[in-house]
C-alpha atoms as a PDB file:
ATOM      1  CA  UNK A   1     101.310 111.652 -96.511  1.00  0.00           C
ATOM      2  CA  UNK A   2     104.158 113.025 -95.274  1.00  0.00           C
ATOM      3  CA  UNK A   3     103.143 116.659 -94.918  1.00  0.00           C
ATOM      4  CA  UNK A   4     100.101 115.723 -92.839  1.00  0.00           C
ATOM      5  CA  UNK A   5     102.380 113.524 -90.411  1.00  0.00           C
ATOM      6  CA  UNK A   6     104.919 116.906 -90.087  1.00  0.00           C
ATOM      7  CA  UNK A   7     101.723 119.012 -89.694  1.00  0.00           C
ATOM      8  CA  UNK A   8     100.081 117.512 -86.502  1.00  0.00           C
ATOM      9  CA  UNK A   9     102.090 117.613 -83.545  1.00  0.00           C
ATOM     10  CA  UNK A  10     102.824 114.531 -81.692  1.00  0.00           C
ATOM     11  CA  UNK A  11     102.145 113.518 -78.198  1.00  0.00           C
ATOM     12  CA  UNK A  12     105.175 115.039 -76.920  1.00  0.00           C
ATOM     13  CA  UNK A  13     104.352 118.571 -78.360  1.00  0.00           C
ATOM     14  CA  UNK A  14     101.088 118.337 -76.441  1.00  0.00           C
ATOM     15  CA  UNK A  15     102.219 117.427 -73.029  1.00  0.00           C
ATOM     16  CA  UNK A  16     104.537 120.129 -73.898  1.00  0.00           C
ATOM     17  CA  UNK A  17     102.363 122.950 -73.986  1.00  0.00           C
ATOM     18  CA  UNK A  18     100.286 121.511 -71.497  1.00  0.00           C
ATOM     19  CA  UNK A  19     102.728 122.083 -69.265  1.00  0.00           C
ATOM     20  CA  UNK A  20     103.410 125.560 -70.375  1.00  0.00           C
ATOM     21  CA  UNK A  21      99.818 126.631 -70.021  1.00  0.00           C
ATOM     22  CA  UNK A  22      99.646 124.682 -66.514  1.00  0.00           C
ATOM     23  CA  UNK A  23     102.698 126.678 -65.715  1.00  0.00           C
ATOM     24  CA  UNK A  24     101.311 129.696 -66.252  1.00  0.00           C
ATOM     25  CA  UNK A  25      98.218 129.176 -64.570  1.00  0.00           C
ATOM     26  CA  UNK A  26     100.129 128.411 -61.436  1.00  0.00           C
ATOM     27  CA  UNK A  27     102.386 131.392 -61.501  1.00  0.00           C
ATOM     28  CA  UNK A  28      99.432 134.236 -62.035  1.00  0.00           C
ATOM     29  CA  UNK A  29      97.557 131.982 -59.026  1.00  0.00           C
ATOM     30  CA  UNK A  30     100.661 132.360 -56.740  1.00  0.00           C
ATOM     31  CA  UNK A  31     101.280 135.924 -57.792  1.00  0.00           C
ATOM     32  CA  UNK A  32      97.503 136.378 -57.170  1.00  0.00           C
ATOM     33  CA  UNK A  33      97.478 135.292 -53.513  1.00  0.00           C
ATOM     34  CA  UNK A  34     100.607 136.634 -52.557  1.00  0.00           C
ATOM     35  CA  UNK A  35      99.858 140.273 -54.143  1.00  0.00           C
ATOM     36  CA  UNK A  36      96.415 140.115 -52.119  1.00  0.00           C
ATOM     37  CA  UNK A  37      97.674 139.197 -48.816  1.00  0.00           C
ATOM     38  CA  UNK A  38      96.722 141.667 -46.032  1.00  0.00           C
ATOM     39  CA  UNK A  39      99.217 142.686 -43.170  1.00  0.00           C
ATOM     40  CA  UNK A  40      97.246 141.821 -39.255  1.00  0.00           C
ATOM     41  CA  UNK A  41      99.796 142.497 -36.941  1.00  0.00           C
ATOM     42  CA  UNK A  42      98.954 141.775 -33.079  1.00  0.00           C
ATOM     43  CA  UNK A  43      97.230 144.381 -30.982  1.00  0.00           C
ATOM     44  CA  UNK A  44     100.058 146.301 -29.140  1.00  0.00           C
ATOM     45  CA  UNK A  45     100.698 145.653 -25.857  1.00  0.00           C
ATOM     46  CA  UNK A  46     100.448 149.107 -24.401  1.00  0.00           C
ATOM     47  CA  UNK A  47      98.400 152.156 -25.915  1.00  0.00           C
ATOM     48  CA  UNK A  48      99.872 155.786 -25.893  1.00  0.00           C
ATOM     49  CA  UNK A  49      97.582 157.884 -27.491  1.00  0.00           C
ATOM     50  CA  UNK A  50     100.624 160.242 -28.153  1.00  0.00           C
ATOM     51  CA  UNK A  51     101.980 157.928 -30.903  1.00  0.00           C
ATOM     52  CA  UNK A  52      99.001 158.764 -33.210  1.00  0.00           C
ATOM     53  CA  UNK A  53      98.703 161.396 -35.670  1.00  0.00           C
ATOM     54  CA  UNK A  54      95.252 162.818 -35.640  1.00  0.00           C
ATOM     55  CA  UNK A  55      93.786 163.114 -39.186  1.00  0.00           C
ATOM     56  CA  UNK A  56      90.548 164.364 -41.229  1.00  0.00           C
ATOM     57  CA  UNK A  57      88.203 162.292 -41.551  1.00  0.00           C
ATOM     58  CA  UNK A  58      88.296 162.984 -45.481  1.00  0.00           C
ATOM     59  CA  UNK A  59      91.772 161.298 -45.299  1.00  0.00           C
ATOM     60  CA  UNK A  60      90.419 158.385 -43.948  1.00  0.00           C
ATOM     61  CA  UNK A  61      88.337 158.287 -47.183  1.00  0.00           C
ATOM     62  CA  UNK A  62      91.319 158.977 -49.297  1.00  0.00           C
ATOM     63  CA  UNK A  63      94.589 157.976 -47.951  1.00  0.00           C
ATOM     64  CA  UNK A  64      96.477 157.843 -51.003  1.00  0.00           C
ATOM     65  CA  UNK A  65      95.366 161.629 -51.421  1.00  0.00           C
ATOM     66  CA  UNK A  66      96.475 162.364 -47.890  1.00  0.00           C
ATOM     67  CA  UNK A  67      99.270 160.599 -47.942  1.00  0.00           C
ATOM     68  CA  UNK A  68      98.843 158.107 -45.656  1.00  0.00           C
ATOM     69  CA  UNK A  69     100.679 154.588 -46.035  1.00  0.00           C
ATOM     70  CA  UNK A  70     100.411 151.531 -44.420  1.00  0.00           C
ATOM     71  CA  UNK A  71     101.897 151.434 -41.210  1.00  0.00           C
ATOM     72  CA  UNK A  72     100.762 155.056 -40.130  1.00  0.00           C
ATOM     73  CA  UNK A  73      99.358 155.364 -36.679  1.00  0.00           C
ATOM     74  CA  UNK A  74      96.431 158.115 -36.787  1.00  0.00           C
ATOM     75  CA  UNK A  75      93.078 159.018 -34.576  1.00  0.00           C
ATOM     76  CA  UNK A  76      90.224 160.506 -36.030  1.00  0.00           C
ATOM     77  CA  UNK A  77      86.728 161.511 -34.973  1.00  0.00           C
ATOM     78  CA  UNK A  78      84.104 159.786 -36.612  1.00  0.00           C
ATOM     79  CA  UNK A  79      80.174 158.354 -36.186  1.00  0.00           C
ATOM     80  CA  UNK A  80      79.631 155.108 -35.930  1.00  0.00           C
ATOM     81  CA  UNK A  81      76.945 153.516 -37.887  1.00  0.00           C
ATOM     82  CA  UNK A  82      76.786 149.693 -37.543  1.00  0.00           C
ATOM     83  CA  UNK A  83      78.958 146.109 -37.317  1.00  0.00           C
ATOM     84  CA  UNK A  84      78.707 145.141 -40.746  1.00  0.00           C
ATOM     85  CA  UNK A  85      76.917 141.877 -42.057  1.00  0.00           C
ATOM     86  CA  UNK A  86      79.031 141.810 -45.595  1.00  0.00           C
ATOM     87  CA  UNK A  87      82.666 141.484 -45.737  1.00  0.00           C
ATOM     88  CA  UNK A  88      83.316 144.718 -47.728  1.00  0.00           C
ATOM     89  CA  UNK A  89      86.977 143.115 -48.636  1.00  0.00           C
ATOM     90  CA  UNK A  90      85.490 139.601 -49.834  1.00  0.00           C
ATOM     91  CA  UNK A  91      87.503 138.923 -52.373  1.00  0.00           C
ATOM     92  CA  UNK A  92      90.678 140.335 -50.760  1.00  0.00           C
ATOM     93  CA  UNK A  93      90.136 138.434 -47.599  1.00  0.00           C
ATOM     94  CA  UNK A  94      89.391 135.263 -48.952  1.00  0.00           C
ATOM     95  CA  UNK A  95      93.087 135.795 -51.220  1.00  0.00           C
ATOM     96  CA  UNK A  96      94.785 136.238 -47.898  1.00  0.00           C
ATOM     97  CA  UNK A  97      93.373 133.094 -45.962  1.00  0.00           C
ATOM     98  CA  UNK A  98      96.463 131.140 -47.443  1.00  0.00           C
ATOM     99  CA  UNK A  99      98.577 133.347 -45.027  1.00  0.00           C
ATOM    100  CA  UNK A 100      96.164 134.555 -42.375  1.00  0.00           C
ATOM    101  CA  UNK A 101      93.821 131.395 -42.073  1.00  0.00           C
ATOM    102  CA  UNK A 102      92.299 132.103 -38.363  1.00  0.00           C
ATOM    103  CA  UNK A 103      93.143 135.449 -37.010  1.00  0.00           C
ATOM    104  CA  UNK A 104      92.305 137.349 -40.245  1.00  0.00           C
ATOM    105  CA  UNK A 105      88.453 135.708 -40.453  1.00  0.00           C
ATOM    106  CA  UNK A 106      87.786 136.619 -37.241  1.00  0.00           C
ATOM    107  CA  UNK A 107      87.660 140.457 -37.666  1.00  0.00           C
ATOM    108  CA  UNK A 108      84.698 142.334 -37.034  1.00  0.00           C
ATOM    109  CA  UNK A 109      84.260 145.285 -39.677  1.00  0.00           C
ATOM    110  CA  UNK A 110      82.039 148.135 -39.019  1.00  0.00           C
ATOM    111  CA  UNK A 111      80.427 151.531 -41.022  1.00  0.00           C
ATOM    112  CA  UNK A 112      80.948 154.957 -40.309  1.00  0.00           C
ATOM    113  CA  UNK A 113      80.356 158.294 -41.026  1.00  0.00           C
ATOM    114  CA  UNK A 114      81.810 161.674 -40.793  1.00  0.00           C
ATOM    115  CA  UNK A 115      79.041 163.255 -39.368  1.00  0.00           C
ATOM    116  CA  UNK A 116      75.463 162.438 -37.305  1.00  0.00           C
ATOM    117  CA  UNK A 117      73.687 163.679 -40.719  1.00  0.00           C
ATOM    118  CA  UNK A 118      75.763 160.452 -42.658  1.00  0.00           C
ATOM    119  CA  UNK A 119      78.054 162.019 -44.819  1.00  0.00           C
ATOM    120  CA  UNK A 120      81.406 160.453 -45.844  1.00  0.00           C
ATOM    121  CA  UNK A 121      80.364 156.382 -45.392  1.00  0.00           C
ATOM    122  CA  UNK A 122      83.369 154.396 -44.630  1.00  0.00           C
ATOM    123  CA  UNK A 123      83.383 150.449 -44.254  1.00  0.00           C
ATOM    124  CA  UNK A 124      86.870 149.786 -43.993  1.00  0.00           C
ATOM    125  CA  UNK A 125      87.408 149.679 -40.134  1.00  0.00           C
ATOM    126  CA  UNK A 126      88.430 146.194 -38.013  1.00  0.00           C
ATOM    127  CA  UNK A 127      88.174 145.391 -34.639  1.00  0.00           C
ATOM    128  CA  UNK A 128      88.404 142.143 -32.959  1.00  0.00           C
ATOM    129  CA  UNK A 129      85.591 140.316 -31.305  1.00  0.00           C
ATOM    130  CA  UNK A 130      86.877 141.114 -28.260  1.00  0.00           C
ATOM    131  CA  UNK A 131      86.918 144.607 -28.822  1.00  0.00           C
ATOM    132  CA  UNK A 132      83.401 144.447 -29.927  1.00  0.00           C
ATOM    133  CA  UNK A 133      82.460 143.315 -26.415  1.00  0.00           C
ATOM    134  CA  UNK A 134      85.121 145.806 -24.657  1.00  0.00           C
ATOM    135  CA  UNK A 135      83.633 148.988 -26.015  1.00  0.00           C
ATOM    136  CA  UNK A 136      80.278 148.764 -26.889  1.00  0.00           C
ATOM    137  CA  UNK A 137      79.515 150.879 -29.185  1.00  0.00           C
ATOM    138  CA  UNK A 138      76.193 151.779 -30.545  1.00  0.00           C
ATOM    139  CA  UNK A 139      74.531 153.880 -33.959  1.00  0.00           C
ATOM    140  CA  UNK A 140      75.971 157.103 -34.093  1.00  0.00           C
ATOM    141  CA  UNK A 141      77.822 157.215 -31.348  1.00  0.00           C
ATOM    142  CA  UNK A 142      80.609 159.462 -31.882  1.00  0.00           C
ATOM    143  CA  UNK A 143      83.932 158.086 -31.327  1.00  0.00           C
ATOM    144  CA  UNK A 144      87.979 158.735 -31.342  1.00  0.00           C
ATOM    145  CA  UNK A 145      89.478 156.047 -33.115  1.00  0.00           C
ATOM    146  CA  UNK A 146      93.124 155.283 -32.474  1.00  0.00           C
ATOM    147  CA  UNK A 147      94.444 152.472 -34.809  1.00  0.00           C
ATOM    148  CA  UNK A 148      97.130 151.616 -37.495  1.00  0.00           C
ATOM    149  CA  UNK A 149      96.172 152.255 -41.082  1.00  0.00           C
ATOM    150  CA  UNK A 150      96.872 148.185 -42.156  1.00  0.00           C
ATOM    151  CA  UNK A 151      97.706 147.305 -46.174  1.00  0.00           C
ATOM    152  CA  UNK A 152      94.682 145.846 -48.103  1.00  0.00           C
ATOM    153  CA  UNK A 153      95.588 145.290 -51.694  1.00  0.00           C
ATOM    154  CA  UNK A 154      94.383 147.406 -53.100  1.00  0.00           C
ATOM    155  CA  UNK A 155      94.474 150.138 -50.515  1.00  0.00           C
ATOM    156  CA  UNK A 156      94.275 150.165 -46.717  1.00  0.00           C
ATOM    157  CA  UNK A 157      91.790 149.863 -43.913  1.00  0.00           C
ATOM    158  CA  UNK A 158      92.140 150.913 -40.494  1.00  0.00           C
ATOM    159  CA  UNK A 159      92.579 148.234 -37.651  1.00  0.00           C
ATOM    160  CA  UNK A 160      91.290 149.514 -34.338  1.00  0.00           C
ATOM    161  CA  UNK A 161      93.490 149.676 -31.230  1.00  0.00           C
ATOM    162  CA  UNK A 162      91.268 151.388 -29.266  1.00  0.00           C
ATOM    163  CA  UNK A 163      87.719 153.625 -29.293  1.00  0.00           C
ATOM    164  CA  UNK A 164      87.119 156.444 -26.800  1.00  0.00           C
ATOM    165  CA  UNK A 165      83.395 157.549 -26.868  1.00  0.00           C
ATOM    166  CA  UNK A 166      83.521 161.180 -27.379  1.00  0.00           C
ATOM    167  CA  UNK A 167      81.001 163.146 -24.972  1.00  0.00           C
ATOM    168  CA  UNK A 168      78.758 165.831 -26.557  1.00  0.00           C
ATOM    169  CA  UNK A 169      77.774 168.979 -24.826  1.00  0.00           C
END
């Protein structure tokens, strides 16, 4: 009789290891949301296309490769295709709206390609909605896009400061 009372664990052992396992849960959820939260600084104030480094469009499509880092002001030529009706970041935006609640929802992300015969897709470009309206761009226009390569865990995408339509002969 004895042995089966040692052998079960009380009531006190199970809150116990409840708590453990709760615990854990709500450390890999914290470390979870705070690993997947994206960077969106403002807009800034005044644009001086001097401060960006202009870059292939292939390093665009690999910036690890190129290396690029967050934080990296470039320009580079590209096509645009279309406003996109997915979030191509789902799962990584929805981690960050613990941090970034409003301003991060309200991006606008858009395709492109490196050339007018759609090679090299790339969904990872932002604007803001008032952007959208400001520069109105349309499929395959081909564009100069100044903006700050922007942490998205993994990797980066490229918030938009500002679009110059690029005139073909």
């Amino acid at each position: 009789m004895r042995k089966a009372a040692a052998a079960r664990p009380g009531a006190a052992g199970d809150a116990g290891r409840r708590m453990r396992y709760l615990g854990i849960w709500l450390a890999l959820a914290v470390f979870l949301a705070a690993s997947a939260c994206g960077e969106l600084r403002p807009l800034p104030p005044n644009f001086d296309a001097q401060a960006y480094r202009a870059i292939d469009y292939q390093d665009l499509l690999h910036p690890d490769r190129a290396g690029l880092k967050a934080g990296d002001l470039v320009c580079v030529r590209a096509y645009f295709w279309q406003y996109l009706t997915y979030d191509p970041a789902v799962l990584r935006n929805y981690l960050t709206l613990f941090r970034y609640p409003v301003s991060w929802y309200r991006l606008k992300w858009f395709a492109t390609y490196a050339s007018d015969k759609m090679e090299g897709y790339y969904d990872l470009a932002a604007l803001s909605p008032e952007q959208e309206k400001q520069y109105k761009i349309k499929r395959l226009d081909h564009i100069l896009i100044y903006g700050e390569l922007s942490p998205l865990k993994p990797g980066l995408f490229l918030r938009v400061h500002h679009i110059v339509k690029i005139a073909e002969d």
